[in-house]
Protein backbone atom coordinates (compact mmCIF):
# COMPACT_ATOMS: atom_id res chain seq x y z
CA UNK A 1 0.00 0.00 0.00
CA UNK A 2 2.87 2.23 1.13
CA UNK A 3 4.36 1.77 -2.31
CA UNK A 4 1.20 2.93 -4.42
CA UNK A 5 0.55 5.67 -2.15
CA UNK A 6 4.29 7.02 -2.27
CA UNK A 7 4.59 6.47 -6.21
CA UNK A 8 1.38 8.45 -7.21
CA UNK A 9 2.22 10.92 -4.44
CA UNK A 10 5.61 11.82 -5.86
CA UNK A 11 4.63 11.55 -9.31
CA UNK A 12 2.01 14.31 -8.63
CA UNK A 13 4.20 16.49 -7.31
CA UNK A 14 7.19 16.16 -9.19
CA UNK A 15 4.83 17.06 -12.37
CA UNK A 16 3.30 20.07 -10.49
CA UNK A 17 7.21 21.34 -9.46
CA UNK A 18 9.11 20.26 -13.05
CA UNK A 19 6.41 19.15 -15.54
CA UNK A 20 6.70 16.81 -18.34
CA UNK A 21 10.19 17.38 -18.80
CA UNK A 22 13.00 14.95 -20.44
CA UNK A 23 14.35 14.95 -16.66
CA UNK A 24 10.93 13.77 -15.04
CA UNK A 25 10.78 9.98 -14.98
CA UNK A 26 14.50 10.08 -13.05
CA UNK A 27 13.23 12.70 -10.78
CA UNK A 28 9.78 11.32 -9.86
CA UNK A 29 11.91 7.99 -9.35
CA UNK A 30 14.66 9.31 -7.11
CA UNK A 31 11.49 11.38 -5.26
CA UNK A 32 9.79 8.08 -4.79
CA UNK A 33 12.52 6.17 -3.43
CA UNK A 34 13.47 8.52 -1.21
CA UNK A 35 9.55 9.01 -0.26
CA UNK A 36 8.93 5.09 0.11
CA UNK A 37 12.12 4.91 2.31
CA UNK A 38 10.54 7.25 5.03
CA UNK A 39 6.94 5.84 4.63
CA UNK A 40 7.18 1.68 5.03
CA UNK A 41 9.12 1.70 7.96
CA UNK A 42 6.47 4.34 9.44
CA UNK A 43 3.43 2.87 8.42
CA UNK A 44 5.44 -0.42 9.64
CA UNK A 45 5.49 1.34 13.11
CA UNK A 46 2.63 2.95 12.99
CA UNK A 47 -0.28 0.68 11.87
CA UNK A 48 -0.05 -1.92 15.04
CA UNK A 49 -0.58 0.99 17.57
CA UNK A 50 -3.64 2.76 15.29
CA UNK A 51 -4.94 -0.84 15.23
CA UNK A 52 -4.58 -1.07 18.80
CA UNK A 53 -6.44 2.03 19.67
CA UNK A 54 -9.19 1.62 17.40
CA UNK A 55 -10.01 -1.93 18.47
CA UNK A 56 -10.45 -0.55 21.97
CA UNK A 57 -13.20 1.62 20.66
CA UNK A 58 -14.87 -0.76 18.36
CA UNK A 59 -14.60 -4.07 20.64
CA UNK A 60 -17.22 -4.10 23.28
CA UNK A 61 -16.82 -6.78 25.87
CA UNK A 62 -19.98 -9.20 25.77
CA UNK A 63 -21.56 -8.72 29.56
C-alpha cells in the first residue's frame, strides 16, 4: 500500500514542481525512493498501535 501511495504521491508532485520534462521519470523515481524509504518503515510502526487504539473503541466486551 505504502508503495502505491508514495509512487502516485511523488509523481504528482514532481509534475506540479518540473512538468513533463526529459528529466521527469528520473526525478519522480529518485522522489519516490526517497519518499517510500521514510513511509514503510512508518506505516510499519505505525499501523499496530492505530490498530490497537481503534479496536479498543470498536470491541465491546460481551456482559
Amino acid at each position: 500500500m505504502s508503495y502505491f501511495m508514495t509512487l502516485l504521491i511523488s509523481g504528482v508532485t514532481t509534475f506540479l514542481a518540473i512538468g513533463f520534462t526529459p528529466v521527469f521519470v528520473p526525478t519522480w523515481l529518485s522522489a519516490w525512493l526517497s519518499s517510500w524509504a521514510i513511509a514503510f518503515p512508518t506505516v510499519l510502526t505505525v499501523a499496530p498501535v492505530v490498530r490497537c487504539i481503534l479496536h479498543r473503541f470498536v470491541v465491546t466486551v460481551a456482559v
